[in-house]
C-alpha atoms as a PDB file:
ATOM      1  CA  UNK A   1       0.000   0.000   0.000  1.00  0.00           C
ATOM      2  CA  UNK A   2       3.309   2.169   0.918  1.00  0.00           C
ATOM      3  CA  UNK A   3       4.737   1.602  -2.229  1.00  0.00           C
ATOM      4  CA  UNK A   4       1.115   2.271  -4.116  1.00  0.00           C
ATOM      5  CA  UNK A   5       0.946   5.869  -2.776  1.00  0.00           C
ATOM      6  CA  UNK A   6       4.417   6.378  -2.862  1.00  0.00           C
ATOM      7  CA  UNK A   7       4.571   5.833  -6.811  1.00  0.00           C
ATOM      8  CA  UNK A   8       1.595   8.331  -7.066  1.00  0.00           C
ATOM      9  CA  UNK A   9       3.324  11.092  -5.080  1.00  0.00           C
ATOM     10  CA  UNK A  10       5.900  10.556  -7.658  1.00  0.00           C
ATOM     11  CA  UNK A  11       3.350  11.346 -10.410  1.00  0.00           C
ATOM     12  CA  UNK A  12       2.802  14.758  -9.545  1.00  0.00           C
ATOM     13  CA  UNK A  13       4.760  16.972 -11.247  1.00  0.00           C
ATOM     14  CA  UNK A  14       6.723  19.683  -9.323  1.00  0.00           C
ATOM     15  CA  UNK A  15       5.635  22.629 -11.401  1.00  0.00           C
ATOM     16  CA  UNK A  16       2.229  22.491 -10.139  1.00  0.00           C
ATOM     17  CA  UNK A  17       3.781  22.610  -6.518  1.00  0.00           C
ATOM     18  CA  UNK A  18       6.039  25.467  -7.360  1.00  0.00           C
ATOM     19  CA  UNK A  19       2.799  27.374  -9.461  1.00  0.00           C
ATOM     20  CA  UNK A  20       1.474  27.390  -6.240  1.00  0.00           C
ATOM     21  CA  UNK A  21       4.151  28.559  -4.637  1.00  0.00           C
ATOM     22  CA  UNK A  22       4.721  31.621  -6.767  1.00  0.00           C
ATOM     23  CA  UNK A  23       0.358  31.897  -6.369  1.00  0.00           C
ATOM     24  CA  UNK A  24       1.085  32.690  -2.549  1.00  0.00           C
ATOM     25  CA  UNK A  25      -0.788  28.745  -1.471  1.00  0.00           C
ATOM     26  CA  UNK A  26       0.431  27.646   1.598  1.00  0.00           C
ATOM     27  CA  UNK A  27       1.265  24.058   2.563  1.00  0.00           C
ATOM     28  CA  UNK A  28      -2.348  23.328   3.463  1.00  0.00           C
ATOM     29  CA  UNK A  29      -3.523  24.874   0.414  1.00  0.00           C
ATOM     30  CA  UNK A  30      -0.958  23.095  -1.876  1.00  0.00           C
ATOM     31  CA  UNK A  31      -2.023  19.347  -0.192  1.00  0.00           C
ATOM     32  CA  UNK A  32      -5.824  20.027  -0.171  1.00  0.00           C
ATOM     33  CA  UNK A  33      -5.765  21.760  -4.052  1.00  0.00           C
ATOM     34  CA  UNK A  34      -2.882  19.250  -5.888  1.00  0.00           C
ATOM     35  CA  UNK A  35      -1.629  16.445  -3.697  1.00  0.00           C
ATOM     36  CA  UNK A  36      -4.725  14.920  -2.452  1.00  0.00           C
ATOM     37  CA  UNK A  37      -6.700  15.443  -5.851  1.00  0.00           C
ATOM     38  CA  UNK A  38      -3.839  13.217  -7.608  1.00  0.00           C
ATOM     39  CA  UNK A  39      -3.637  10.813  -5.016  1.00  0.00           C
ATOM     40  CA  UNK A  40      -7.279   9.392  -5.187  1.00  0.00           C
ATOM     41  CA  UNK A  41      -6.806   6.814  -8.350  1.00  0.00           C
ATOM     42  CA  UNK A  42      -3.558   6.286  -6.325  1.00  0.00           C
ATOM     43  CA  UNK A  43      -5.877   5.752  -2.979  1.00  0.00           C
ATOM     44  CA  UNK A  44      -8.789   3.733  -4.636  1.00  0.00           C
ATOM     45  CA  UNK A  45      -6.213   1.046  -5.950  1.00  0.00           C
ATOM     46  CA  UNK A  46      -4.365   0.596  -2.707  1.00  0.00           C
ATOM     47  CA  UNK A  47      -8.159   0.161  -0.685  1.00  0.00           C
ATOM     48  CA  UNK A  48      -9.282  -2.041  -3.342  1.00  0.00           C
ATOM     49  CA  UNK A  49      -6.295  -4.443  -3.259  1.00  0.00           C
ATOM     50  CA  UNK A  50      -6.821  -4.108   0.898  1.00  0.00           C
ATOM     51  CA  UNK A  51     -10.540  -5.108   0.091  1.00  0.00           C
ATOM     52  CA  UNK A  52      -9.605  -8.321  -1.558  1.00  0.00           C
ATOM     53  CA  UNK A  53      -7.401  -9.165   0.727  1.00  0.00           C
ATOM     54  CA  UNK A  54      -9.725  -8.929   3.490  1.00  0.00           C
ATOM     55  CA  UNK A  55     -11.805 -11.243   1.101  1.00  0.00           C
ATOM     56  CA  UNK A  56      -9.778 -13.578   1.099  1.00  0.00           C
ATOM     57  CA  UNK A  57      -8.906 -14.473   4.050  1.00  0.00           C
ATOM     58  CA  UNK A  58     -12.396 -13.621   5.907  1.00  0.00           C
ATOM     59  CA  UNK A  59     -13.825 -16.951   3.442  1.00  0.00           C
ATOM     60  CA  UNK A  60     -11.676 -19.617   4.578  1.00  0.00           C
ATOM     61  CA  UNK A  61     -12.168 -19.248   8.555  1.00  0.00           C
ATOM     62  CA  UNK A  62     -16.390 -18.588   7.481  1.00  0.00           C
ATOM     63  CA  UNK A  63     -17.044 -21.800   5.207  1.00  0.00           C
ATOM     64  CA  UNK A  64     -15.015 -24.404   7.485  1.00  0.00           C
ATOM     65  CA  UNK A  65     -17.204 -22.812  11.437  1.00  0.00           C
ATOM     66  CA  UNK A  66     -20.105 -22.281   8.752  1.00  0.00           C
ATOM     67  CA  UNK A  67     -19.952 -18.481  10.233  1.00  0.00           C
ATOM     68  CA  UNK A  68     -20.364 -19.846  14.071  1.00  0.00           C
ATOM     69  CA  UNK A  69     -20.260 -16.665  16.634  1.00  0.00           C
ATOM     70  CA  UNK A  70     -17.364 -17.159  19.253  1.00  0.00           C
ATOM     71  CA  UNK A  71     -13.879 -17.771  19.284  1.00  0.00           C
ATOM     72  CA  UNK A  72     -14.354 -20.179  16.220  1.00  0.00           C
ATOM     73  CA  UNK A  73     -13.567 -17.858  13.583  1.00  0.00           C
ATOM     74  CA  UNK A  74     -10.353 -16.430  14.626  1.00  0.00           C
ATOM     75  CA  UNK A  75      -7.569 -17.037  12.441  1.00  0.00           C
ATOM     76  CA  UNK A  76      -4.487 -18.444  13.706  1.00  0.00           C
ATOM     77  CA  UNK A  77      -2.557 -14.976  14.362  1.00  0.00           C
ATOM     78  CA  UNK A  78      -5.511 -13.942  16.671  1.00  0.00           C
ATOM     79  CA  UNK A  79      -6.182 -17.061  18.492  1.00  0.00           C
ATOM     80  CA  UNK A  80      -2.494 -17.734  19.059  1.00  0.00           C
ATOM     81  CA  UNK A  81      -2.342 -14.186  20.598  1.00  0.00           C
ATOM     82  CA  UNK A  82      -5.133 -14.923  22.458  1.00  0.00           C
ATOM     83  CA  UNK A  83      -3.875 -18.251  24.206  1.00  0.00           C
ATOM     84  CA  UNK A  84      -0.720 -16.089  24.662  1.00  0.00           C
ATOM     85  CA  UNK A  85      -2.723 -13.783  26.467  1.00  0.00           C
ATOM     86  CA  UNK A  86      -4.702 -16.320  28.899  1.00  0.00           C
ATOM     87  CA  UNK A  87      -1.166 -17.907  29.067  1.00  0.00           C
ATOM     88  CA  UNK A  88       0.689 -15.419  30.486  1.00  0.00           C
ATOM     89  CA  UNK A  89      -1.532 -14.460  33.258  1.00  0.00           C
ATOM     90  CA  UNK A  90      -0.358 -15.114  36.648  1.00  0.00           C
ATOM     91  CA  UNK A  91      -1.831 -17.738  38.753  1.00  0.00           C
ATOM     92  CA  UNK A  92      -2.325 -17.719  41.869  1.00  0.00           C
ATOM     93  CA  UNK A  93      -1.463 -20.761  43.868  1.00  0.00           C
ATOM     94  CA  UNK A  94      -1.785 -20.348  47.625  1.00  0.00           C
ATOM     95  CA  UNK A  95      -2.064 -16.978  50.241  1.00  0.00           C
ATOM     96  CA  UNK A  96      -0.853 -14.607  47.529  1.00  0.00           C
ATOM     97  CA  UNK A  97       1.630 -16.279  46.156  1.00  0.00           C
ATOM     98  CA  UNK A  98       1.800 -16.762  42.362  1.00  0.00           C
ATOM     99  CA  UNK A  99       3.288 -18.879  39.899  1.00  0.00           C
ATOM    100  CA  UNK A 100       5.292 -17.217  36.735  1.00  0.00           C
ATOM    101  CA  UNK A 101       4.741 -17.797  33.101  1.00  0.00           C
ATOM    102  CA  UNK A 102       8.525 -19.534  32.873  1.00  0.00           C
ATOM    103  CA  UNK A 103       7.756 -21.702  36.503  1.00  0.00           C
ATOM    104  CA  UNK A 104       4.547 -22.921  34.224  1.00  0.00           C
ATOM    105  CA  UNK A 105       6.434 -24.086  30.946  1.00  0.00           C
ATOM    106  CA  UNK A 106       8.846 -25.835  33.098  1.00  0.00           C
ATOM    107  CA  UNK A 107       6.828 -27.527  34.948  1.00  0.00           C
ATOM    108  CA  UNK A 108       8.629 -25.983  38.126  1.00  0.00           C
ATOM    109  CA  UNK A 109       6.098 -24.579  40.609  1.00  0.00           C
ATOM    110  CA  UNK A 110       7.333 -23.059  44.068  1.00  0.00           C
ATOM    111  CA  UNK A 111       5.918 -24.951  47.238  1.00  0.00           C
ATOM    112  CA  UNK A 112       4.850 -22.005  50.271  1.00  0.00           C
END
């Protein structure tokens, strides 16, 4: 998407910047009146290769939990960041004290 815009701000030609200039438009002016203007073929490309992006990977996770509501349609990214989440909560154990992430994975857990 970077790259997208970036090639359109390349488009522009400098004269109409420096035009502008000489016409007494200020920076405002000059990205409200030439930049942005330019920019929207630039713009609609970039949101419409976003759109089918989204598109394709929103069909997968819907046809295989035949859209079920939950935790069933998170892709892998956001479920493993969830379980990371739940994961590295402390637990408590006994009067306060609490058992670490690390003392968890290992399989060590401190006696009180």
């Amino acid at each position: 998407m970077a790259l997208l815009l970036l090639a359109g701000l390349q488009g522009i030609p400098d004269e109409l910047h420096d035009a502008a200039k000489v016409d007494g438009a200020n920076t405002w002016q000059r990205f409200r009146s030439i930049t942005l203007p330019l920019l929207v073929p630039a713009i609609t490309v970039a949101l419409i290769f976003r759109t089918l992006d989204a598109l394709r990977i929103f069909d997968l996770p819907y046809v295989l939990t035949k859209g079920a509501n939950g935790t069933e349609t998170l892709s892998l990214s956001a479920a493993a960041d969830a379980s990371i989440s739940l994961f590295m909560a402390p637990m408590p154990l006994r009067r306060g004290s609490q058992v670490t992430p690390t003392q968890r994975c290992s399989g060590i857990i401190p006696r009180s």
